[in-house]
PDB file of N, CA and C in Angstrom:
ATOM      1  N   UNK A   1      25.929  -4.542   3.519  1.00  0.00           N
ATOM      2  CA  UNK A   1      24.606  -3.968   3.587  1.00  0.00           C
ATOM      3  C   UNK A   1      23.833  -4.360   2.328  1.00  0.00           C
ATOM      4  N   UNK A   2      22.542  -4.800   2.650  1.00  0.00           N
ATOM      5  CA  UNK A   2      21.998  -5.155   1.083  1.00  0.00           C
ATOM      6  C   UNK A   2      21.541  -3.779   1.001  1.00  0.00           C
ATOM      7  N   UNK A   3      20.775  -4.248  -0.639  1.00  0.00           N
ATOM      8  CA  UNK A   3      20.490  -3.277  -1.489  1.00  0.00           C
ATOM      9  C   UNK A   3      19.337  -3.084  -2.297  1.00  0.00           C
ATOM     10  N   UNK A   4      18.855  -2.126  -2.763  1.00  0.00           N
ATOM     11  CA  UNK A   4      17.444  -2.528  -3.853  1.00  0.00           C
ATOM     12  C   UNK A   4      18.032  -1.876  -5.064  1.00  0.00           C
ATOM     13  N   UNK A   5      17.640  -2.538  -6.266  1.00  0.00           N
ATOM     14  CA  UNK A   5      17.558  -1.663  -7.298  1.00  0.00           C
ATOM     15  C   UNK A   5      16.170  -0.557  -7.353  1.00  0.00           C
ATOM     16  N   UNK A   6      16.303   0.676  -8.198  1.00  0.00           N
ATOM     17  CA  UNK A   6      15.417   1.313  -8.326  1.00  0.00           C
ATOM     18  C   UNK A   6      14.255   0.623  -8.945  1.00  0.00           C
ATOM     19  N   UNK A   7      14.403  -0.262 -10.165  1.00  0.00           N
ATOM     20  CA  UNK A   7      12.954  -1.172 -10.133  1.00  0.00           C
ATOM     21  C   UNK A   7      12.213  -1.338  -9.267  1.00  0.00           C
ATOM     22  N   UNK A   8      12.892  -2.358  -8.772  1.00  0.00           N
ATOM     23  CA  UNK A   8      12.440  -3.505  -6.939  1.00  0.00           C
ATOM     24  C   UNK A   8      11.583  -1.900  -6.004  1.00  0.00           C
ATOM     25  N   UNK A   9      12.273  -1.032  -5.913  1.00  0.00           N
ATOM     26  CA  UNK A   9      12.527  -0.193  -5.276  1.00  0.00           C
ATOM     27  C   UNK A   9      10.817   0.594  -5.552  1.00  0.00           C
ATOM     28  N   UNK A  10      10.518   1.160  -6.688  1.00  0.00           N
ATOM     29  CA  UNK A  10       9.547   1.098  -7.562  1.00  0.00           C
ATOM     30  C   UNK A  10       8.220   0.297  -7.071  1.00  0.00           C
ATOM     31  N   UNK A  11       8.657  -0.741  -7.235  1.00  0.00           N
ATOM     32  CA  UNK A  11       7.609  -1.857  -7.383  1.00  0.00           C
ATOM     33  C   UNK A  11       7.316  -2.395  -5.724  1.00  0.00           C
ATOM     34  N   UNK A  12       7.841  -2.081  -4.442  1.00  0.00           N
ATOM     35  CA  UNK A  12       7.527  -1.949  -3.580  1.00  0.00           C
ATOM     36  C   UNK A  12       6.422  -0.398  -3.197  1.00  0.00           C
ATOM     37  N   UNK A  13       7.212   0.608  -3.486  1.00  0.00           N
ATOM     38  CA  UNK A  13       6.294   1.652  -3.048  1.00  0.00           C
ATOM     39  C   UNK A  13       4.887   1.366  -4.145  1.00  0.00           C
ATOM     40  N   UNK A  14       4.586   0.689  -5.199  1.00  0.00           N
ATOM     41  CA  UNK A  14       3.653   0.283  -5.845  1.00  0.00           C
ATOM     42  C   UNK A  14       2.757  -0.999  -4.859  1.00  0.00           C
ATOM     43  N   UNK A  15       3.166  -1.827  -4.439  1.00  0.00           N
ATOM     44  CA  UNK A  15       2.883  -2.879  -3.624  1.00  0.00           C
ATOM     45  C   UNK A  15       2.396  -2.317  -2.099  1.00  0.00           C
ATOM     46  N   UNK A  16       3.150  -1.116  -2.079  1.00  0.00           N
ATOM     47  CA  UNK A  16       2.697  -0.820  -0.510  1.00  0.00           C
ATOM     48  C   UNK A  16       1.169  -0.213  -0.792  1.00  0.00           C
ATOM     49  N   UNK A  17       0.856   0.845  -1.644  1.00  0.00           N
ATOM     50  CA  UNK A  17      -0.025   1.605  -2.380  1.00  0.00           C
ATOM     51  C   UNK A  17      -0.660   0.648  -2.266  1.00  0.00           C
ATOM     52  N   UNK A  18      -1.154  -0.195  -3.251  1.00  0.00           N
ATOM     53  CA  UNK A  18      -1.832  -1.334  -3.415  1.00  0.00           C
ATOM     54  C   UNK A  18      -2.489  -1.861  -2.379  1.00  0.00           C
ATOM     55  N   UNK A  19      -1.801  -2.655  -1.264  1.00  0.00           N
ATOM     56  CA  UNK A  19      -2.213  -3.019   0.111  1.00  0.00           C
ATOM     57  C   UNK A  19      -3.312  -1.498   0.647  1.00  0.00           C
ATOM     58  N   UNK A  20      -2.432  -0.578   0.430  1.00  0.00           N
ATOM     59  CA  UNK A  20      -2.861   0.306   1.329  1.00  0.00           C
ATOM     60  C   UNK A  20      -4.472   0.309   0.772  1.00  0.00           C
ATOM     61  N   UNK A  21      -4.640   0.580  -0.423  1.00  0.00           N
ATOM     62  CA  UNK A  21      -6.054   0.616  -1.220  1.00  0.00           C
ATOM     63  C   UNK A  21      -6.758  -0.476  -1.003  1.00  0.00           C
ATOM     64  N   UNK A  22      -6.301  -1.612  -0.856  1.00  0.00           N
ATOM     65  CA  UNK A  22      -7.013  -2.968  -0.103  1.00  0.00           C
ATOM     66  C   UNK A  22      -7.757  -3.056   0.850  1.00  0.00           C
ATOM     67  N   UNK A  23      -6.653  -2.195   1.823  1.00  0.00           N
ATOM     68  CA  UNK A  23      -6.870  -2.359   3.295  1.00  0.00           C
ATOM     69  C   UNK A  23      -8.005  -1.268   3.542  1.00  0.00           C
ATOM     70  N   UNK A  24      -8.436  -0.554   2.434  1.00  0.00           N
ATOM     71  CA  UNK A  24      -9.222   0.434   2.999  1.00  0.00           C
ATOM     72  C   UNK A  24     -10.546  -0.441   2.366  1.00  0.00           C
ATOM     73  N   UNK A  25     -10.724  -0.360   1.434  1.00  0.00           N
ATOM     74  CA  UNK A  25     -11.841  -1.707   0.452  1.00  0.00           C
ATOM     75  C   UNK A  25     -12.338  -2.288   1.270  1.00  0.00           C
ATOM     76  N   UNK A  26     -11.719  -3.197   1.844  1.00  0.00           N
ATOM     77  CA  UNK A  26     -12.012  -4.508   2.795  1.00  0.00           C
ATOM     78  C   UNK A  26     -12.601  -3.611   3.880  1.00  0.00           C
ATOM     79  N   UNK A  27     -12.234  -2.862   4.735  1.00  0.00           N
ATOM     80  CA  UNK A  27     -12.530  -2.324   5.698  1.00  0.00           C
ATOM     81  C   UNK A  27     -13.528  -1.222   5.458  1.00  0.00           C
ATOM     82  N   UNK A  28     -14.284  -0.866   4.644  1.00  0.00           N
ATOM     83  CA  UNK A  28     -15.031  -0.082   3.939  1.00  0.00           C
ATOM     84  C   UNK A  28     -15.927  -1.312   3.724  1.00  0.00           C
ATOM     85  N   UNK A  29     -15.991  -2.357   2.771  1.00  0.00           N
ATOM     86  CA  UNK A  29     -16.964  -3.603   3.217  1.00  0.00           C
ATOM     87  C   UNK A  29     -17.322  -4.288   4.357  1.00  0.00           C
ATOM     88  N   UNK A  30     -16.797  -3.762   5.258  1.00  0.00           N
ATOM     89  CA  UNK A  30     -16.850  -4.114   6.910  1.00  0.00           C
ATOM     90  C   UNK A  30     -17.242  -3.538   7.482  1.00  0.00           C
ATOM     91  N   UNK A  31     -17.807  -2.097   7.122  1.00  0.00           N
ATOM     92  CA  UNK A  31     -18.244  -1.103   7.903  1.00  0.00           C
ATOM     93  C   UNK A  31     -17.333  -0.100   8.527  1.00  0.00           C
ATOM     94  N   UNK A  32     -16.030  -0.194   8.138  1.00  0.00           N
ATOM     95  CA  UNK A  32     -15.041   1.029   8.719  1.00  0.00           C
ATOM     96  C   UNK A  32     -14.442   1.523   7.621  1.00  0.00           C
ATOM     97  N   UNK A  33     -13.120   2.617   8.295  1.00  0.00           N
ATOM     98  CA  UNK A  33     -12.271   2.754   6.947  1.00  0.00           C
ATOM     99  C   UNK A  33     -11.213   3.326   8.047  1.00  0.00           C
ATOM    100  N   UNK A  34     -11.015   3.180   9.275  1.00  0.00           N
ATOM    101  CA  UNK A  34     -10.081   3.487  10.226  1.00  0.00           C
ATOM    102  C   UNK A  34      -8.814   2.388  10.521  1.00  0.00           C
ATOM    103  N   UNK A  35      -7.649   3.072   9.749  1.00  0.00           N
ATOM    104  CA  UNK A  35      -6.978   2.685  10.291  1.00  0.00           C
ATOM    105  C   UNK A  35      -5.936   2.739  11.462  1.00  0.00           C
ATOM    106  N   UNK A  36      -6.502   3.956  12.460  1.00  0.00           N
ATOM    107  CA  UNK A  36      -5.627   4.649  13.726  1.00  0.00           C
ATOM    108  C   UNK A  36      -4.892   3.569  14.250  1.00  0.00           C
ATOM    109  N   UNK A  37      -5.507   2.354  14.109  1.00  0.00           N
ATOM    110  CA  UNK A  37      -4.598   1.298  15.356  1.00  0.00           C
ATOM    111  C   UNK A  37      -3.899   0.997  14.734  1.00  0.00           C
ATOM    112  N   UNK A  38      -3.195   1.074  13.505  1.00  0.00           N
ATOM    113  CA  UNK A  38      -2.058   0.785  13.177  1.00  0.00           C
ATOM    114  C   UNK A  38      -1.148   1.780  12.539  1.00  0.00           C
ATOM    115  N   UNK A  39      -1.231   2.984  13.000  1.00  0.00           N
ATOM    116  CA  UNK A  39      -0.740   4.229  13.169  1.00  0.00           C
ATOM    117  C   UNK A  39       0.940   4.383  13.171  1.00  0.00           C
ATOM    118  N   UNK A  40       0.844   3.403  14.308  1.00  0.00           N
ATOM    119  CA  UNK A  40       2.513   3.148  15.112  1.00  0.00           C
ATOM    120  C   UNK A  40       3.208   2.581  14.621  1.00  0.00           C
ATOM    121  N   UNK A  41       2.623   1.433  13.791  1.00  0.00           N
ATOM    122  CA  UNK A  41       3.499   0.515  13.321  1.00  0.00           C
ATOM    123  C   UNK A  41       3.455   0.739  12.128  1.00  0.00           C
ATOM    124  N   UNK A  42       2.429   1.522  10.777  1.00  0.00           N
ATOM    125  CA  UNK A  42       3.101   1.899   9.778  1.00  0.00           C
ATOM    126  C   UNK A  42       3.748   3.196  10.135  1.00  0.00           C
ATOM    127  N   UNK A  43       3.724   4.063  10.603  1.00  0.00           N
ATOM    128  CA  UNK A  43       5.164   5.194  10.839  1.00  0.00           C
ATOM    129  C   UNK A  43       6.274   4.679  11.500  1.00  0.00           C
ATOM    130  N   UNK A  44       6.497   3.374  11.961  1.00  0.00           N
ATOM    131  CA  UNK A  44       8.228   2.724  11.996  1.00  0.00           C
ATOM    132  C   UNK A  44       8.240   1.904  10.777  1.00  0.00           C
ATOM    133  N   UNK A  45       6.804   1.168  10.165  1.00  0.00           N
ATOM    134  CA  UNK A  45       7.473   0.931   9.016  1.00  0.00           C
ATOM    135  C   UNK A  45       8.120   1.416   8.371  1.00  0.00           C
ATOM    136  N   UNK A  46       7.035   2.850   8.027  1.00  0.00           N
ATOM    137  CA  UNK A  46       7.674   3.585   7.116  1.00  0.00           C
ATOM    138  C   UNK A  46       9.140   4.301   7.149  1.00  0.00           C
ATOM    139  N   UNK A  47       9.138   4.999   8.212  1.00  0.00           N
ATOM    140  CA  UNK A  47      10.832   4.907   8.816  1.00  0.00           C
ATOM    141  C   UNK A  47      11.783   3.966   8.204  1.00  0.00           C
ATOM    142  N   UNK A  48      11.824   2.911   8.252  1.00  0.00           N
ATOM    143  CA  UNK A  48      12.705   1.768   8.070  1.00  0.00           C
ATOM    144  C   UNK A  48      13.098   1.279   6.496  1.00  0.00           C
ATOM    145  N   UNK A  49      11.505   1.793   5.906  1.00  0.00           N
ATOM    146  CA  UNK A  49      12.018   1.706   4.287  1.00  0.00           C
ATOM    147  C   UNK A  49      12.574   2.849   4.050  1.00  0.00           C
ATOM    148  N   UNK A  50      11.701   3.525   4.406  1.00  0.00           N
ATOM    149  CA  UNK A  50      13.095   5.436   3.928  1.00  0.00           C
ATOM    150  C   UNK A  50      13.947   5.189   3.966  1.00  0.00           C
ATOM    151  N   UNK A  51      14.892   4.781   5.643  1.00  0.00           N
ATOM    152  CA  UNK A  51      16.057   4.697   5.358  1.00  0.00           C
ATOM    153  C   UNK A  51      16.665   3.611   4.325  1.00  0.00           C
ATOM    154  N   UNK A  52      16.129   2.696   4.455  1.00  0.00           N
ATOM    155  CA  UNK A  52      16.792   1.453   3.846  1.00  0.00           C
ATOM    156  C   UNK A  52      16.756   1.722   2.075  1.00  0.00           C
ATOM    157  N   UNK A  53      15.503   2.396   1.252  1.00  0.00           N
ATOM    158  CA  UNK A  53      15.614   3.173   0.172  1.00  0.00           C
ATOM    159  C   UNK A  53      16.310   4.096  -0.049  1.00  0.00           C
ATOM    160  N   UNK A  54      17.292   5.385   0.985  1.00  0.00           N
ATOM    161  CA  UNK A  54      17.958   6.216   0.521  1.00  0.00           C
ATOM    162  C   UNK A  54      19.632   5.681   0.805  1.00  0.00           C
ATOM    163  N   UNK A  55      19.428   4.523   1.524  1.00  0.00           N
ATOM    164  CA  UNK A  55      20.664   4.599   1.912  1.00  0.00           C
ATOM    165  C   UNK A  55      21.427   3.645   0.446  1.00  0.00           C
ATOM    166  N   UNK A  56      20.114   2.887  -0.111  1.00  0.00           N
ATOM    167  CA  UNK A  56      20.383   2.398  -1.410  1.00  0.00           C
ATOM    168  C   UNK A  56      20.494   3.256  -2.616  1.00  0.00           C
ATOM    169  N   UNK A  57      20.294   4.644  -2.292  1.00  0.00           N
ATOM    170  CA  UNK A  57      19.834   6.029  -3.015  1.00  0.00           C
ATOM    171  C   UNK A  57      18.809   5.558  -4.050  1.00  0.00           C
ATOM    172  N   UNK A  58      18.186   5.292  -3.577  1.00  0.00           N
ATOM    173  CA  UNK A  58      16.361   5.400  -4.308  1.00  0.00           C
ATOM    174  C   UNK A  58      15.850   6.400  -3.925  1.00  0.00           C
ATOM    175  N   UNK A  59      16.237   7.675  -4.052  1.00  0.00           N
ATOM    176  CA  UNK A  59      15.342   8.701  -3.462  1.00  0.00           C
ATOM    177  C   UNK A  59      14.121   9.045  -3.750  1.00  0.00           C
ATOM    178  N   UNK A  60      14.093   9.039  -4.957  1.00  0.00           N
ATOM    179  CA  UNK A  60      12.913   9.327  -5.597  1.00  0.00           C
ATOM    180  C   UNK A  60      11.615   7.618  -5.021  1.00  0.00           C
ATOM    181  N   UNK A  61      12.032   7.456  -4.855  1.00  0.00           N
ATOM    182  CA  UNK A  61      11.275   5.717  -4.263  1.00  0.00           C
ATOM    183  C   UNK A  61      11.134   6.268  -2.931  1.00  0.00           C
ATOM    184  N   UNK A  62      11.839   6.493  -1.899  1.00  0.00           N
ATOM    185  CA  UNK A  62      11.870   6.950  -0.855  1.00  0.00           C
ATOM    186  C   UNK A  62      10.565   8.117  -0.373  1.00  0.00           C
ATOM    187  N   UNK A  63      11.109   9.330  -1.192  1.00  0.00           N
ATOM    188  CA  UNK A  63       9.754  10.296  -1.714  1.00  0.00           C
ATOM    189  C   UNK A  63       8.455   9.791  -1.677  1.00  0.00           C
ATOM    190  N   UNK A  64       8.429   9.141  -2.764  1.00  0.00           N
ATOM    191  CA  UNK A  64       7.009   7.997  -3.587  1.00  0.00           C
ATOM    192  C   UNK A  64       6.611   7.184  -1.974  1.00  0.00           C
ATOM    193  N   UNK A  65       7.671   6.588  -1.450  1.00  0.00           N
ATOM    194  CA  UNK A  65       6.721   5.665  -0.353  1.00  0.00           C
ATOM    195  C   UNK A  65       6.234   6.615   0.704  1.00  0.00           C
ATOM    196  N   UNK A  66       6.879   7.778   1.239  1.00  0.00           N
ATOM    197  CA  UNK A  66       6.053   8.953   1.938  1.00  0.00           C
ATOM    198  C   UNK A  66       4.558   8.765   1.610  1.00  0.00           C
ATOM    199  N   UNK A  67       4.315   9.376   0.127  1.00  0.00           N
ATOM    200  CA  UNK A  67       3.093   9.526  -0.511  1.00  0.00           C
ATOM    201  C   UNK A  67       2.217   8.273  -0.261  1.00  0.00           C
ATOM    202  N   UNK A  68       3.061   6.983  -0.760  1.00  0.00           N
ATOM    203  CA  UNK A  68       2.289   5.960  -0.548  1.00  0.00           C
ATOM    204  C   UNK A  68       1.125   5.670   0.684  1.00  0.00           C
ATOM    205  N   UNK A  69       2.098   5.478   1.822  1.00  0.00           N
ATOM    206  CA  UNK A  69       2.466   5.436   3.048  1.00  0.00           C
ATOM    207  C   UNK A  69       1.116   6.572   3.797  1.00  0.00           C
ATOM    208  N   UNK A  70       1.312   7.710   3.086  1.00  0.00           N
ATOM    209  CA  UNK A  70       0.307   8.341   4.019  1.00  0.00           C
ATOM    210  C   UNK A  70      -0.646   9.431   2.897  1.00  0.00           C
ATOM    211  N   UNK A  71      -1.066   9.207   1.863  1.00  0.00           N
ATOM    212  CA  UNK A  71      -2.286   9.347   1.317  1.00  0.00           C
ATOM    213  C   UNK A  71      -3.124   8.781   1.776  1.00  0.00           C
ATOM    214  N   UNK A  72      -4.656   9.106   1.890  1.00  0.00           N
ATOM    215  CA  UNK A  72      -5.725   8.263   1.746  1.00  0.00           C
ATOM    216  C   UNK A  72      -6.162   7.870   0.702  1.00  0.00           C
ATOM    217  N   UNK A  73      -6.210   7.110  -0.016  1.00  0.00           N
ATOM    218  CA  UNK A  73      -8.002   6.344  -1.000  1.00  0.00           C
ATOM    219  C   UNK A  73      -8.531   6.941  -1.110  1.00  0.00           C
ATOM    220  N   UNK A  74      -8.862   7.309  -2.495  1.00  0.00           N
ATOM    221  CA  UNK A  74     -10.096   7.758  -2.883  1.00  0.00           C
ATOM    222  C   UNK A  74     -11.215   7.128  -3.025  1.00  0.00           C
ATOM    223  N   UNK A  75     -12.238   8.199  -2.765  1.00  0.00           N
ATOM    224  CA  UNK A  75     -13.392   6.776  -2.630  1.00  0.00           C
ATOM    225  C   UNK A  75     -13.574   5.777  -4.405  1.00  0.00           C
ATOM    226  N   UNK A  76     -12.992   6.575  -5.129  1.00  0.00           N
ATOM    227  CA  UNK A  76     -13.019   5.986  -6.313  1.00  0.00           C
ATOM    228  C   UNK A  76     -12.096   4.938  -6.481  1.00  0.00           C
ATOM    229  N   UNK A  77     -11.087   4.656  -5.642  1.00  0.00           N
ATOM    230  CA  UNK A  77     -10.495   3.967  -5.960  1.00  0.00           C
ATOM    231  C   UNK A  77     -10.998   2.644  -4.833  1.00  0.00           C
ATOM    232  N   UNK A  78     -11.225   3.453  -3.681  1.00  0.00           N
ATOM    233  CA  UNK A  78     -11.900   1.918  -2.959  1.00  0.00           C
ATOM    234  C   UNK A  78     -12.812   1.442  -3.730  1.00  0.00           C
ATOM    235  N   UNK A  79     -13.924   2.168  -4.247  1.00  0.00           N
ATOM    236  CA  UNK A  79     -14.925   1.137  -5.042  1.00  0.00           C
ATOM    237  C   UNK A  79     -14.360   0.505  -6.237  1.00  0.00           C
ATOM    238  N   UNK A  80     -12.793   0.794  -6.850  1.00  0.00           N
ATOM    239  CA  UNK A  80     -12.585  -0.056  -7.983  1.00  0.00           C
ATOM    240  C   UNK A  80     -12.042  -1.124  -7.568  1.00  0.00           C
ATOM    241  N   UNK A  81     -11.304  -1.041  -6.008  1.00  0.00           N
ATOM    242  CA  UNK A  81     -10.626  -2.018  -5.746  1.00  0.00           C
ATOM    243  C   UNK A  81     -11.897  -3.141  -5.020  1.00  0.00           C
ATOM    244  N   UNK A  82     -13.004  -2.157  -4.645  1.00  0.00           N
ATOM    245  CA  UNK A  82     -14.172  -3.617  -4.196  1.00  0.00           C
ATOM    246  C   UNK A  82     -14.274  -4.653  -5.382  1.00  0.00           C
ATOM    247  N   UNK A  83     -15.240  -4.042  -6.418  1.00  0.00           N
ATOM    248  CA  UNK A  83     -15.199  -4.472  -7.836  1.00  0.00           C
ATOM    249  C   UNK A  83     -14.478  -5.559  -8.163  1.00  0.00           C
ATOM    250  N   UNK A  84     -12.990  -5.133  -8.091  1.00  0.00           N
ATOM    251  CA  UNK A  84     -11.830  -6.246  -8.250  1.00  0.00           C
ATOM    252  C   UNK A  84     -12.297  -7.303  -7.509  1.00  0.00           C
ATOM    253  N   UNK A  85     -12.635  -7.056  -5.764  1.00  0.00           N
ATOM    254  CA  UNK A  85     -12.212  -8.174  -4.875  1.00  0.00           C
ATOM    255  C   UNK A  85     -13.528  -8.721  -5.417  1.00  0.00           C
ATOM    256  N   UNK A  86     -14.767  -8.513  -5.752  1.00  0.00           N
ATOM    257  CA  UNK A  86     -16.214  -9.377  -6.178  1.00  0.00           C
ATOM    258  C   UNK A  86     -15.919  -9.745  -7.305  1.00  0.00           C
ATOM    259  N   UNK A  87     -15.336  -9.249  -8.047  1.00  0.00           N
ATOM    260  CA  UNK A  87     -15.069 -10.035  -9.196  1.00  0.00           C
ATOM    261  C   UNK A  87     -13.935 -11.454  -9.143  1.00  0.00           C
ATOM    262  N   UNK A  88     -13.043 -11.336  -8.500  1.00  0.00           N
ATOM    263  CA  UNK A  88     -12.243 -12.319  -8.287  1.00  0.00           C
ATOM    264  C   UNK A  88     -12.923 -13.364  -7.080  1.00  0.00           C
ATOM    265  N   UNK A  89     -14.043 -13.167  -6.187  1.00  0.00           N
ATOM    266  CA  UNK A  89     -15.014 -14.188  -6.132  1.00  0.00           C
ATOM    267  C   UNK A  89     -15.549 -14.626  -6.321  1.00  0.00           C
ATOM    268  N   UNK A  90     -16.434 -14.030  -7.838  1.00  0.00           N
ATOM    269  CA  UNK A  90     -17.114 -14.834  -8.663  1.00  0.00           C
ATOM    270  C   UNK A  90     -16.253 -15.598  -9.301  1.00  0.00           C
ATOM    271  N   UNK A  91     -14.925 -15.115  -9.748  1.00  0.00           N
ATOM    272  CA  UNK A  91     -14.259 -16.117 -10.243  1.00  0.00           C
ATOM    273  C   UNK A  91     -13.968 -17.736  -9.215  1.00  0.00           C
ATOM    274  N   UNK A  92     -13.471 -17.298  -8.205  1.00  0.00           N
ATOM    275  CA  UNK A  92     -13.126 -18.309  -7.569  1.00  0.00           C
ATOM    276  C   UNK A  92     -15.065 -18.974  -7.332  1.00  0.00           C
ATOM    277  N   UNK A  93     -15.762 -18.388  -6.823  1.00  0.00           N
ATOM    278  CA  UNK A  93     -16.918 -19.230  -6.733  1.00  0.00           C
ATOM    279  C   UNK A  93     -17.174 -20.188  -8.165  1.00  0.00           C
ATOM    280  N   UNK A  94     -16.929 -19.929  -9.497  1.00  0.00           N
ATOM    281  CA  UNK A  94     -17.316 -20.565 -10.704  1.00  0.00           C
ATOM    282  C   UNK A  94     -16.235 -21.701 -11.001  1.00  0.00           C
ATOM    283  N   UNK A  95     -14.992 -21.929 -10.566  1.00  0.00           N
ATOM    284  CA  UNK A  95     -14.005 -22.725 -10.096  1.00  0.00           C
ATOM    285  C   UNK A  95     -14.377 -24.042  -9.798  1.00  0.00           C
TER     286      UNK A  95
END
């Protein structure tokens, strides 16, 4: 059976967070912030890392990706993560 260290372990429920704050940004610059249609498939995601995090006993990671997983964004944080994404197009536009 593989395994995660608690780092790795860490730095995924950080990575999922992340996306998740993305995915609302982007979709908030698009005119939505709904993500219902993919409802199904992050609650078996999420399922699948739980187990696969406790069975590595990352519990506390396990915990953390719950939170991750099903907090919403604040609107403060979608507008820091817009910010980011316009700023990293001006970069790439000056390229």
């Amino acid at each position: 059976m593989s395994t995660i260290s608690k780092r790795d372990a860490a730095l995924l429920v950080a990575s999922i967070r992340s996306a998740k704050v993305s995915g609302h940004a982007i979709a908030a610059r698009t005119g939505g912030r709904d993500d219902a249609a993919m409802a199904g498939f992050l609650g078996g995601l999420e399922s699948v890392l739980q187990h696969f995090l406790m069975q590595s006993g990352c519990f506390e990671a396990a915990t953390a990706l719950s939170a991750a997983m099903n907090d919403m964004p604040t609107d403060v944080e979608i507008a820091r993560r817009n910010n980011e994404i316009a700023q990293l197009g001006m970069k790439a536009r000056a390229a």
